[in-house]
Protein backbone atom coordinates (compact mmCIF):
# COMPACT_ATOMS: atom_id res chain seq x y z
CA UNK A 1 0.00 0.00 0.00
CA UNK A 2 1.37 3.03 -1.06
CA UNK A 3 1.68 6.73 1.45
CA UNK A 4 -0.50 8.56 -1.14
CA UNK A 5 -3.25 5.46 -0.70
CA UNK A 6 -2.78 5.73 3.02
CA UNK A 7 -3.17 9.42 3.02
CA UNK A 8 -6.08 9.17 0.77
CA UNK A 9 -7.46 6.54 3.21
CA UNK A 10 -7.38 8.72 6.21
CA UNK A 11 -8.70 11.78 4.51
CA UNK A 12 -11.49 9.66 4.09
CA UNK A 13 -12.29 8.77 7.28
CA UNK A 14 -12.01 12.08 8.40
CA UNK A 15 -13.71 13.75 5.49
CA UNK A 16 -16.45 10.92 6.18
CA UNK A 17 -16.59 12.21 9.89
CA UNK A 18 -16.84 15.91 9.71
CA UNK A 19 -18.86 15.84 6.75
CA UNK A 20 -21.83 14.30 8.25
CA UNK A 21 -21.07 15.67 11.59
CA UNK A 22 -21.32 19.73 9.97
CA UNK A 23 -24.31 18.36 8.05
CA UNK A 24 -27.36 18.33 9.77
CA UNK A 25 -29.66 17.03 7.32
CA UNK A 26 -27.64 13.88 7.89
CA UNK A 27 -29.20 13.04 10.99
CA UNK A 28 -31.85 15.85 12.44
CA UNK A 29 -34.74 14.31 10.30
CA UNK A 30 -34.25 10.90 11.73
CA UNK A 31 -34.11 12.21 15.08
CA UNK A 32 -37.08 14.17 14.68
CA UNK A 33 -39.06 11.63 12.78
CA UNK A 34 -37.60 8.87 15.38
CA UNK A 35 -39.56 11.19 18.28
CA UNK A 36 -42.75 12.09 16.44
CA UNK A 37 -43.16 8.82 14.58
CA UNK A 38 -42.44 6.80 18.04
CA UNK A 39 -40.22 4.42 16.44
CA UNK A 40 -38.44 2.26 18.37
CA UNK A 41 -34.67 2.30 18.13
CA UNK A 42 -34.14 -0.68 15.97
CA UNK A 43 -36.40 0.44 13.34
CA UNK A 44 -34.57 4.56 13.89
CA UNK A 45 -31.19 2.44 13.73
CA UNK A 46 -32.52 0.36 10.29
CA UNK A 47 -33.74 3.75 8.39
CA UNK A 48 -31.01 5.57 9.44
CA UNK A 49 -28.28 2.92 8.19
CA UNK A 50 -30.37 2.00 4.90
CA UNK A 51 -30.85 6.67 4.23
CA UNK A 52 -26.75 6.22 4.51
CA UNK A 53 -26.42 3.74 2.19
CA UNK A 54 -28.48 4.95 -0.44
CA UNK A 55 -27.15 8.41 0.23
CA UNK A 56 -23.24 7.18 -0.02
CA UNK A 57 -23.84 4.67 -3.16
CA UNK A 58 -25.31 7.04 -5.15
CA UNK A 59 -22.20 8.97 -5.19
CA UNK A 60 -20.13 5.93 -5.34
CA UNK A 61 -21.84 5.04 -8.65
CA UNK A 62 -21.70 7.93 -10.01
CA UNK A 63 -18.16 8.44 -9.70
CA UNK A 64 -17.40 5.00 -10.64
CA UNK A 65 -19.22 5.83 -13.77
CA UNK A 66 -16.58 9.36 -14.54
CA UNK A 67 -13.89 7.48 -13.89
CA UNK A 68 -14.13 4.46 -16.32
CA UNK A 69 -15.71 6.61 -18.91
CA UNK A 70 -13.31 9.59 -18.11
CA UNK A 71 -15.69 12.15 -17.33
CA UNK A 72 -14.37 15.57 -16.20
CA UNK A 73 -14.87 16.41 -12.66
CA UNK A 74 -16.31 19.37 -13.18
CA UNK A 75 -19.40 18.17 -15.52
CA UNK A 76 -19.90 15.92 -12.25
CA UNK A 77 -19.40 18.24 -9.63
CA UNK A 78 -22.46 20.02 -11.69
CA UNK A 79 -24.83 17.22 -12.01
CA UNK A 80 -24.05 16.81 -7.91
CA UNK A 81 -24.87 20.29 -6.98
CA UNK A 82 -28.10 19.96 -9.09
CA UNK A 83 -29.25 16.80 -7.39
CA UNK A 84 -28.16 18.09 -4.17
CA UNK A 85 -30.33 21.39 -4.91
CA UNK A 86 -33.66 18.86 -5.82
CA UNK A 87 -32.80 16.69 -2.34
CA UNK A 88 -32.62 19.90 -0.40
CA UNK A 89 -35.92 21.28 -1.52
CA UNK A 90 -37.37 17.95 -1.35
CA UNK A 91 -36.18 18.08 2.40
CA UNK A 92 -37.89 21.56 2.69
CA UNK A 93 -41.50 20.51 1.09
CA UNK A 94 -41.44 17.13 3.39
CA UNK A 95 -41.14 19.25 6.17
CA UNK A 96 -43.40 21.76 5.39
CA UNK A 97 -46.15 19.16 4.52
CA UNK A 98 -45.68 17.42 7.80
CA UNK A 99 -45.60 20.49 9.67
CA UNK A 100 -49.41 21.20 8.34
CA UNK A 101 -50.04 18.04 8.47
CA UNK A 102 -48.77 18.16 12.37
CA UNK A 103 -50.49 21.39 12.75
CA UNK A 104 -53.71 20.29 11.76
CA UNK A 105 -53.56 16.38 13.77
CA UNK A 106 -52.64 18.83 16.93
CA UNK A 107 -55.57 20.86 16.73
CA UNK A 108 -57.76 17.96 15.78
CA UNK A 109 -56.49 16.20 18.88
CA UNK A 110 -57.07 19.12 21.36
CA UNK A 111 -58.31 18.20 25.31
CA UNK A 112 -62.07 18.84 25.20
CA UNK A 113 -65.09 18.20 27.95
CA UNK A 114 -68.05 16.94 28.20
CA UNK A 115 -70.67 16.64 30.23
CA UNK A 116 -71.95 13.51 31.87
CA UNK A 117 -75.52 13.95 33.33
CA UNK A 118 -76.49 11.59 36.19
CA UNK A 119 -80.05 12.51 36.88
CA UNK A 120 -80.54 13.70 39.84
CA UNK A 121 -76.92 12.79 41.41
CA UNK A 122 -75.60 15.42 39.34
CA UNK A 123 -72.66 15.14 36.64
CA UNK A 124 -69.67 15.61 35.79
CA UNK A 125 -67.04 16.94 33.30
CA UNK A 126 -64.81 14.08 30.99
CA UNK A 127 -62.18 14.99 29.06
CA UNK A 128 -61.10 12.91 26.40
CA UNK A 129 -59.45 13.24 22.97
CA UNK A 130 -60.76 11.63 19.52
CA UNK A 131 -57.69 11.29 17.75
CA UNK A 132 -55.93 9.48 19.92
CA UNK A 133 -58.19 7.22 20.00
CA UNK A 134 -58.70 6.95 16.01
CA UNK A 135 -54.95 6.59 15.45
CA UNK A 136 -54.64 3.50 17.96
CA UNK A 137 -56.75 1.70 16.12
CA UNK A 138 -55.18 2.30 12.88
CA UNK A 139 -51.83 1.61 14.63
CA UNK A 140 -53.17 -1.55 15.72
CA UNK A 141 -54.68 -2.31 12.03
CA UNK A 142 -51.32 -2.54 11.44
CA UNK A 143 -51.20 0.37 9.33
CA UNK A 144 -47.64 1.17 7.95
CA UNK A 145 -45.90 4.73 7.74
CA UNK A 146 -44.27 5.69 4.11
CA UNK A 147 -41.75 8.51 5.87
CA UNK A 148 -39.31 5.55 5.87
CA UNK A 149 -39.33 5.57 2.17
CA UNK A 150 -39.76 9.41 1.55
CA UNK A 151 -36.69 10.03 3.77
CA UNK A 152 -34.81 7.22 1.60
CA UNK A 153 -35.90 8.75 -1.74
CA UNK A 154 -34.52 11.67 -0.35
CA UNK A 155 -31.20 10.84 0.65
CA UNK A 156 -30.56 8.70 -2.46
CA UNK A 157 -30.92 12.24 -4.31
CA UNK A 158 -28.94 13.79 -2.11
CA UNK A 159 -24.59 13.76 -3.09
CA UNK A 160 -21.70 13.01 -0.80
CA UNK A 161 -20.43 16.30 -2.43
CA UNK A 162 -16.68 15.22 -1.17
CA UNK A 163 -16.56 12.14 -2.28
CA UNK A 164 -15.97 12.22 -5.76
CA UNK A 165 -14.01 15.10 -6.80
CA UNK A 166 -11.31 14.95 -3.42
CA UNK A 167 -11.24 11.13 -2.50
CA UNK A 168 -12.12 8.88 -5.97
CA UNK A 169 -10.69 10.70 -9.12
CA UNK A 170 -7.28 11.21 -7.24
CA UNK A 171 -7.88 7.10 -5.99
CA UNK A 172 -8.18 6.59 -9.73
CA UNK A 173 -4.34 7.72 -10.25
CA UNK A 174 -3.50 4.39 -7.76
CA UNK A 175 -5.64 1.28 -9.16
CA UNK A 176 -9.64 0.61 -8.94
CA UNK A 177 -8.50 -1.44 -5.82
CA UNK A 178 -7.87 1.99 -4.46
CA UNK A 179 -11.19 3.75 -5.37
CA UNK A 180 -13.10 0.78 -3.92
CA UNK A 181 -10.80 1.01 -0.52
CA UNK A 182 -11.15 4.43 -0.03
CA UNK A 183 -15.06 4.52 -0.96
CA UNK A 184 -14.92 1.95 1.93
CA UNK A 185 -14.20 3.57 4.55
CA UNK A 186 -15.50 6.67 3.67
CA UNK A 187 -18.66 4.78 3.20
CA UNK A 188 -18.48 3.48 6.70
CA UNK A 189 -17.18 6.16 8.48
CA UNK A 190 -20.47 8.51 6.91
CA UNK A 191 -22.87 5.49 8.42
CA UNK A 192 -21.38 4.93 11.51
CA UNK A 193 -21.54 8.69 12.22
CA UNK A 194 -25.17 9.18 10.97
CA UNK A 195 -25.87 5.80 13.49
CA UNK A 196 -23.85 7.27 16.62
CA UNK A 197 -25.80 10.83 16.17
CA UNK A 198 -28.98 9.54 15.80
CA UNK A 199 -29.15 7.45 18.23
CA UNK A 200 -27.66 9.06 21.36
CA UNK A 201 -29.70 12.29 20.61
CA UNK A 202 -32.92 10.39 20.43
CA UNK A 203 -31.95 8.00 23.51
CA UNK A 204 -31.06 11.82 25.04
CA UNK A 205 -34.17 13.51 24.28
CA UNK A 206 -36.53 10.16 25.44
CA UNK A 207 -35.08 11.27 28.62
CA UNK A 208 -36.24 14.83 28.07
CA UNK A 209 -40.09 15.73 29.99
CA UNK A 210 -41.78 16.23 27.37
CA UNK A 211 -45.05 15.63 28.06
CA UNK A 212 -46.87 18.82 27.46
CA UNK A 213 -45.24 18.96 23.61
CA UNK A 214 -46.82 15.86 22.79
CA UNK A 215 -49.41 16.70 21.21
CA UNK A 216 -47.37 18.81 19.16
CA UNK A 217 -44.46 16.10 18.03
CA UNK A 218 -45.47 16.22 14.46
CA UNK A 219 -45.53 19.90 14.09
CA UNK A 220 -42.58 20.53 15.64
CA UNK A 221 -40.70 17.32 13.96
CA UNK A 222 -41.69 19.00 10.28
CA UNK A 223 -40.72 22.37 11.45
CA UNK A 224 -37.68 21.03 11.99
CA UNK A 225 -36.90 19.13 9.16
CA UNK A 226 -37.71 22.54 7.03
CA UNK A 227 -35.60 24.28 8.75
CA UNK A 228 -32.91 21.81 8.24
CA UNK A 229 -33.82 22.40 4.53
CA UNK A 230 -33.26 26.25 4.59
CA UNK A 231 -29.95 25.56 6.12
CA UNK A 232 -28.83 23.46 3.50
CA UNK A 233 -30.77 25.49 0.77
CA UNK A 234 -29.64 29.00 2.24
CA UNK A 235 -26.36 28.40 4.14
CA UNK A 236 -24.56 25.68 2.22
CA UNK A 237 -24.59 23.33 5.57
C-alpha cells in the first residue's frame, strides 16, 4: 500500500466524519421523525443505516461511472450540486407538509369536555381526545408509515459532495482497488456517524419531559426538518 493510498485513506475517514457531523440534514430528520413517529430504536437504527447507504452509493456510482468513462470532474461536480439542490428542496417541502399536516392532527387532537348527566346525582365533566383514539386503532390495524421511504428517496438524491471530486478521481491515479478502498471507509465512516448521532440524541431527548409537547411532536418534527432544509438550501450546511 502506497503513502499517497494511506493518506487518501485517512482523509477519508475524516472527510467521512466531519462531513456528516457539519451536516445536519444527515441526521436531524431521523431524530425528529424517530420522536414524532415513536419508532423504536431498531427500526430509527434500520432507516437511518439503509438513508446512509443509499445516500453514499449514489455517489459511489456515479463516480465510478466518470472514472471508467473519463468524465471531467467538473461536468460531475455540476450534475451533484443539481441533485443536491432537488434533495434539499425535497427536504424543505417534506417538512413543510408534515408540519401542516402536524399542525392540523394537533388541533384535531385538542383536550375537550363533556358533560356527563347523572339525573338527579348530578354530573360531571370528561375529558377525552378523539384522535388518539382513532390513530390507535389504525396503529393496531397494522397500518404502515411511508416517511421511511420518503426520507430514503430523499437521501438517495442527495450527493456526498466530497466524495468524488477529493477522495475517488485522485484514488483513480492508484488502481480501482484503491477507489473501492477508499469509498470503503468513507462509506463506513459517513454510516457509523449518521448511526452514533442519531441514536444518542434520540436515547437523550426520550429522557427529556416532554409531556406537554406531545401533542405537538409532528408539528414541531416537520418544522424542523424545514428548517434543516433552509440551512442546507440558504447556508450551504
Amino acid at each position: 500500500m502506497s503513502n499517497e493510498l494511506i493518506i487518501l485513506l485517512t482523509a477519508a475517514a475524516s472527510i467521512g466524519f466531519f462531513h456528516t457531523l457539519f451536516g445536519p440534514d444527515h441526521y436531524i430528520p431521523f431524530i425528529a421523525m424517530s420522536k414524532s413517529g415513536e419508532w423504536s430504536m431498531r427500526k430509527t437504527a434500520v432507516v437511518t443505516i439503509l438513508c446512509g447507504i443509499g445516500h453514499v452509493m449514489s455517489s459511489v456510482l456515479l463516480g465510478i461511472i466518470g472514472v471508467t468513462f473519463g468524465v471531467a470532474v467538473s461536468r460531475l461536480e455540476m450534475f451533484e450540486s443539481f441533485r443536491g439542490n432537488i434533495a434539499a428542496w425535497a427536504l424543505l417541502a417534506f417538512g413543510l407538509v408534515y408540519f401542516i399536516w402536524g399542525v392540523r392532527r394537533a388541533y384535531r387532537n385538542r383536550p375537550h369536555k363533556h358533560l356527563h348527566d347523572h339525573g338527579e346525582s348530578g354530573g360531571h365533566l370528561h375529558t377525552h381526545v378523539h384522535t388518539d383514539e382513532h390513530m390507535h386503532v389504525h396503529n393496531s390495524a397494522g397500518k404502515k408509515s411511508i416517511t421511511p421511504w420518503v426520507l430514503f428517496t430523499i437521501f438517495v438524491f442527495g450527493p456526498c459532495e466530497p466524495l468524488i471530486p477529493m477522495l475517488m478521481y485522485p484514488a483513480a491515479k492508484s488502481s480501482m482497488a484503491g477507489i473501492l478502498a477508499v469509498t470503503a471507509v468513507f462509506g463506513v465512516t459517513t454510516i457509523c456517524a449518521m448511526l452514533g448521532i442519531v441514536l444518542v440524541s434520540t436515547y437523550g431527548i426520550s429522557l427529556l419531559p416532554m409531556q406537554r409537547l406531545e401533542r405537538y411532536t409532528h408539528a414541531i418534527a416537520g418544522a424542523i426538518i424545514s428548517f434543516c432544509g433552509i440551512a442546507v438550501i440558504f447556508f450551504g450546511l
